[in-house]
N, C-alpha and C. Protein backbone atom coordinates (compact mmCIF):
# COMPACT_ATOMS: atom_id res chain seq x y z
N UNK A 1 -1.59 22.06 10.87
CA UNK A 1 -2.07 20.88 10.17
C UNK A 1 -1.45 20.84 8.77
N UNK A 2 -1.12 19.63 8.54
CA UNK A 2 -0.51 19.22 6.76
C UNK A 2 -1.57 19.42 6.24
N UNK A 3 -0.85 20.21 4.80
CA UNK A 3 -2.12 19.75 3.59
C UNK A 3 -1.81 18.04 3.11
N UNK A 4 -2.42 17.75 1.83
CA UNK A 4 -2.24 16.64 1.62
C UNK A 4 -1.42 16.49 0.95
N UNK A 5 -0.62 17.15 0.09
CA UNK A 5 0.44 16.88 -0.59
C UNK A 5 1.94 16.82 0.54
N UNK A 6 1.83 17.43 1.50
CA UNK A 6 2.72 17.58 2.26
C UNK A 6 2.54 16.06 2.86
N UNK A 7 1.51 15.46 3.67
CA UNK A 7 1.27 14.33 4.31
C UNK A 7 1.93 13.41 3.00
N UNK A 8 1.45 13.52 2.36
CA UNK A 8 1.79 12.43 0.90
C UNK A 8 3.53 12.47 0.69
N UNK A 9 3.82 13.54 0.85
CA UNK A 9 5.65 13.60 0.64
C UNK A 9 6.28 13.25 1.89
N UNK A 10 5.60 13.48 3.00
CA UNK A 10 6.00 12.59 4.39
C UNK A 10 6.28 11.49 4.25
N UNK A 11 5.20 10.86 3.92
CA UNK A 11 5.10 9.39 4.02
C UNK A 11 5.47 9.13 3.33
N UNK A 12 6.07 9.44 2.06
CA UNK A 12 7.40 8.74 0.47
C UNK A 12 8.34 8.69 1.67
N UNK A 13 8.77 9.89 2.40
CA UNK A 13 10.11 9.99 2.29
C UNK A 13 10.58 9.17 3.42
N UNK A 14 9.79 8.86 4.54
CA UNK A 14 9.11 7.74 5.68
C UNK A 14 8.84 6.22 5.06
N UNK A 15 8.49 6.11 4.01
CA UNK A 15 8.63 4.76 3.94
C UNK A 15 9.64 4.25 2.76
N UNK A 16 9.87 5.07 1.71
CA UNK A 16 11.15 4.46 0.44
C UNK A 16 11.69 5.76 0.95
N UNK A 17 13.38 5.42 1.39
CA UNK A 17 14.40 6.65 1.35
C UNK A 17 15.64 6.05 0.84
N UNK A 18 16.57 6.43 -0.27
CA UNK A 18 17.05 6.04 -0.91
C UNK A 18 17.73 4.67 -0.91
N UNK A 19 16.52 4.38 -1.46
CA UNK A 19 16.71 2.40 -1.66
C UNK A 19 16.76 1.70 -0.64
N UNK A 20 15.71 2.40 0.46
CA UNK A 20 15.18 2.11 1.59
C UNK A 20 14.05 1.42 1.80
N UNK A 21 13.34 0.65 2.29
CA UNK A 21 12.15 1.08 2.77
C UNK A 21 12.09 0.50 4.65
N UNK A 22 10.90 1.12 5.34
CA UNK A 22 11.01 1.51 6.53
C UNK A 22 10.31 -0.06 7.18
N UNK A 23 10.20 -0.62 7.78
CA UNK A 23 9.98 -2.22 7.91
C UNK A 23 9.99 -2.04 9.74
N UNK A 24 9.56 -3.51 10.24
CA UNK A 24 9.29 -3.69 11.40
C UNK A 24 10.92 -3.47 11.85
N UNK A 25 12.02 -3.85 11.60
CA UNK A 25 13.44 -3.84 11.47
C UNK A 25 13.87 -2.31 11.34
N UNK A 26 13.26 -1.66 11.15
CA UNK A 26 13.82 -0.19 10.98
C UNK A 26 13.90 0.01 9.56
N UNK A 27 14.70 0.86 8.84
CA UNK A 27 15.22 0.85 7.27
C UNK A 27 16.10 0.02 7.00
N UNK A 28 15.51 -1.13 5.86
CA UNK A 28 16.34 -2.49 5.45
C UNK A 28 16.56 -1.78 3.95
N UNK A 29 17.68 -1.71 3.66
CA UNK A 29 17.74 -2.09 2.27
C UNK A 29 17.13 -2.59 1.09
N UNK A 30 16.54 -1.88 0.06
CA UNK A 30 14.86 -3.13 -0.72
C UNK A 30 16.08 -4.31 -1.45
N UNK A 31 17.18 -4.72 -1.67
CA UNK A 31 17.72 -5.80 -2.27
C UNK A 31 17.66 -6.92 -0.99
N UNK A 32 17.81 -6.43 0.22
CA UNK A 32 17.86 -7.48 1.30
C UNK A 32 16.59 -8.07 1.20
N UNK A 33 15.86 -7.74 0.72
CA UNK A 33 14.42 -8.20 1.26
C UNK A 33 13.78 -9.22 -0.22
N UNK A 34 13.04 -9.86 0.40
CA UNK A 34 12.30 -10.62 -0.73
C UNK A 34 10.45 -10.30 -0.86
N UNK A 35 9.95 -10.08 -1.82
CA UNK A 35 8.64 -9.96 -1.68
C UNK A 35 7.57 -10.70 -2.55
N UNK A 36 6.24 -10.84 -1.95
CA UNK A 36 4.81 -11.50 -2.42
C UNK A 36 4.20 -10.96 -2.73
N UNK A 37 3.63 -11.18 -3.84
CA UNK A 37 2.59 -10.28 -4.06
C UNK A 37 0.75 -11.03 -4.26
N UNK A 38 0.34 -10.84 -3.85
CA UNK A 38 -1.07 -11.12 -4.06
C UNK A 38 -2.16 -10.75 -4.43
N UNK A 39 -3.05 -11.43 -5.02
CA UNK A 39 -4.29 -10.17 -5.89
C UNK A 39 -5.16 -11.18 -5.98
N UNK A 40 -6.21 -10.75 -4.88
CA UNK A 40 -7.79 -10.92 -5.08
C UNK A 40 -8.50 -10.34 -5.70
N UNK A 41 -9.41 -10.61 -6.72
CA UNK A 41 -10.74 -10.30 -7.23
C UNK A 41 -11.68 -10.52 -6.80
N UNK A 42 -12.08 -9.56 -6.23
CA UNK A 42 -13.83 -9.47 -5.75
C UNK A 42 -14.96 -9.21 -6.77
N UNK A 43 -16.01 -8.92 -6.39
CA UNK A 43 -16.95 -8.35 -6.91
C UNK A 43 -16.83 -6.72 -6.83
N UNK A 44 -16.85 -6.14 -5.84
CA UNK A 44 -16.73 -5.28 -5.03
C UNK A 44 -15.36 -4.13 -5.98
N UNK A 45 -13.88 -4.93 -6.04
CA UNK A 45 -12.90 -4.38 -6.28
C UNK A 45 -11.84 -5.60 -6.08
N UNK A 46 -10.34 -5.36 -6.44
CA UNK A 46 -9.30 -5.71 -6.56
C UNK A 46 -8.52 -4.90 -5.27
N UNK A 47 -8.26 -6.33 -4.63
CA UNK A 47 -6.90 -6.41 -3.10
C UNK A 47 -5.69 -6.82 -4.08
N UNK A 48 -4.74 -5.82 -3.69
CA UNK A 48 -3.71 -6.38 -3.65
C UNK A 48 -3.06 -6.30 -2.80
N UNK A 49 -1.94 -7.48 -1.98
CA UNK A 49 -1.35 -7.45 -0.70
C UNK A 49 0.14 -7.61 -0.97
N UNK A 50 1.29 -6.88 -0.76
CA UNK A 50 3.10 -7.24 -0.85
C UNK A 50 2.94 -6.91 0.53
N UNK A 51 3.76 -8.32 0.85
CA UNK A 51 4.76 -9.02 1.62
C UNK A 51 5.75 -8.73 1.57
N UNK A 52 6.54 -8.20 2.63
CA UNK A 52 8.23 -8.15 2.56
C UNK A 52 8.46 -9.01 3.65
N UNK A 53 10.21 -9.43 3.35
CA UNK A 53 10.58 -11.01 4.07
C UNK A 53 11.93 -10.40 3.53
N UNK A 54 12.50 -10.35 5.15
CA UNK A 54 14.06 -10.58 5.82
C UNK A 54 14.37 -10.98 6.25
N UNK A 55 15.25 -12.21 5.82
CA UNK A 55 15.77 -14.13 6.25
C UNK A 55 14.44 -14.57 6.49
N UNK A 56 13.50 -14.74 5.86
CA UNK A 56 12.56 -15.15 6.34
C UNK A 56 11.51 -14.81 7.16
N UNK A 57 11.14 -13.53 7.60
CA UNK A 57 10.62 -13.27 8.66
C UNK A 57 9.62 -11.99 7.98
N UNK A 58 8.37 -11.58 7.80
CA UNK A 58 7.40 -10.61 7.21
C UNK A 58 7.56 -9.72 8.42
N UNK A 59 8.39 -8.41 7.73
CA UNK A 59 8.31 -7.43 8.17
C UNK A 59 7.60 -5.91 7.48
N UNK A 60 6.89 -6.42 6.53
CA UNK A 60 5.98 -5.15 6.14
C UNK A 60 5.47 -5.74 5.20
N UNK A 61 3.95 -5.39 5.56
CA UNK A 61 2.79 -6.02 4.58
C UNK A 61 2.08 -4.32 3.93
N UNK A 62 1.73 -4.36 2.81
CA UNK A 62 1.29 -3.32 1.88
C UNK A 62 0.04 -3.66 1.72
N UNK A 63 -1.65 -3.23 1.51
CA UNK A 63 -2.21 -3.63 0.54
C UNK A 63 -3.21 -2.42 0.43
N UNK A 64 -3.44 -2.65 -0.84
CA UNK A 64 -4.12 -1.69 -1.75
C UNK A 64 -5.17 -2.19 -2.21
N UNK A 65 -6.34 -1.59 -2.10
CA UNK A 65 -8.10 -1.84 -2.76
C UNK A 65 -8.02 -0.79 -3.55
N UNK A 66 -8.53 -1.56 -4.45
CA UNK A 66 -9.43 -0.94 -5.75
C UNK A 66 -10.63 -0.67 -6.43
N UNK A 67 -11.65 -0.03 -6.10
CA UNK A 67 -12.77 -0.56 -6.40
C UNK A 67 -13.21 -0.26 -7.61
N UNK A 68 -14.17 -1.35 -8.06
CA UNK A 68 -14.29 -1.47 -9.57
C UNK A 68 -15.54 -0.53 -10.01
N UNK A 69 -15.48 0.19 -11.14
CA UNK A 69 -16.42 1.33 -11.49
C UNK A 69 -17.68 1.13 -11.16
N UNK A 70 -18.28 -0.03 -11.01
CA UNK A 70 -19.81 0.04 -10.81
C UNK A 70 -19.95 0.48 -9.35
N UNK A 71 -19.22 -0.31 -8.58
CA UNK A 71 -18.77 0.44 -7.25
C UNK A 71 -18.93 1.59 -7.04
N UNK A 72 -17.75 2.26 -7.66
CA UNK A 72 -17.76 3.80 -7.79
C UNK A 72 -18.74 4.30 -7.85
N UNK A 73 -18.85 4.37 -9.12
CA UNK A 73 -20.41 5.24 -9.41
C UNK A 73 -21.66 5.07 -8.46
N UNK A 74 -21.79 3.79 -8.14
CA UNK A 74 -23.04 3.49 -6.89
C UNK A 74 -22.95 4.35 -6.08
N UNK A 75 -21.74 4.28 -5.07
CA UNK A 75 -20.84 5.02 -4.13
C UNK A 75 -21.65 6.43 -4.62
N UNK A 76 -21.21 6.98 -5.75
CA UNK A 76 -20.87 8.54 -6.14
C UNK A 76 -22.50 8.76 -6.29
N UNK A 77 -23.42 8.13 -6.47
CA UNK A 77 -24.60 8.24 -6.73
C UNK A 77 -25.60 8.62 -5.63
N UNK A 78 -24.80 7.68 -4.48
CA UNK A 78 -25.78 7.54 -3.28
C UNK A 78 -25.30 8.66 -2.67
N UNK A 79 -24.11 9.15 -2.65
CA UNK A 79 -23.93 10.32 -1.82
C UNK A 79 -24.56 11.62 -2.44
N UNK A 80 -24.70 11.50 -4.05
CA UNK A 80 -25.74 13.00 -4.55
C UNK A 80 -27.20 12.70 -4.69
N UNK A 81 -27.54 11.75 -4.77
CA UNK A 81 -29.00 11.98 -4.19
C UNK A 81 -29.82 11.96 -2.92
């Protein structure tokens, strides 16, 4: 079994490899590609979603949650008491 730093250097080197990244297409080039970016605000936390687009076509979507400190701490609260 991976530790987590190992899983974590997998997956860099699996998805950006030199001026790569890994897409429905296989490894495209990141200049070929065009990207979106998007950002919801919740209550909850912050989505953000990138879009990648080759000739037109979304071949790798990204998105990342954030959750906002009151969150957290709720979260961190309910699990120690």
């Amino acid at each position: 079994m991976m530790k987590w730093g190992q899983v974590k250097e997998w997956c860099l080197a699996n998805i950006i490899h030199r001026g790569k990244i890994y897409t429905t297409k296989g490894m495209v080039k990141r200049d070929r590609l065009t990207d979106k970016v998007f950002v919801q605000d919740h209550p909850q936390g912050i989505i953000t979603a990138t879009e990648y687009y080759l000739d037109g076509e979304l071949v790798r979507r990204d998105v990342d949650i954030k959750l906002k400190p009151n969150i957290v701490g709720a979260a961190q609260g309910g699990m120690n008491g």
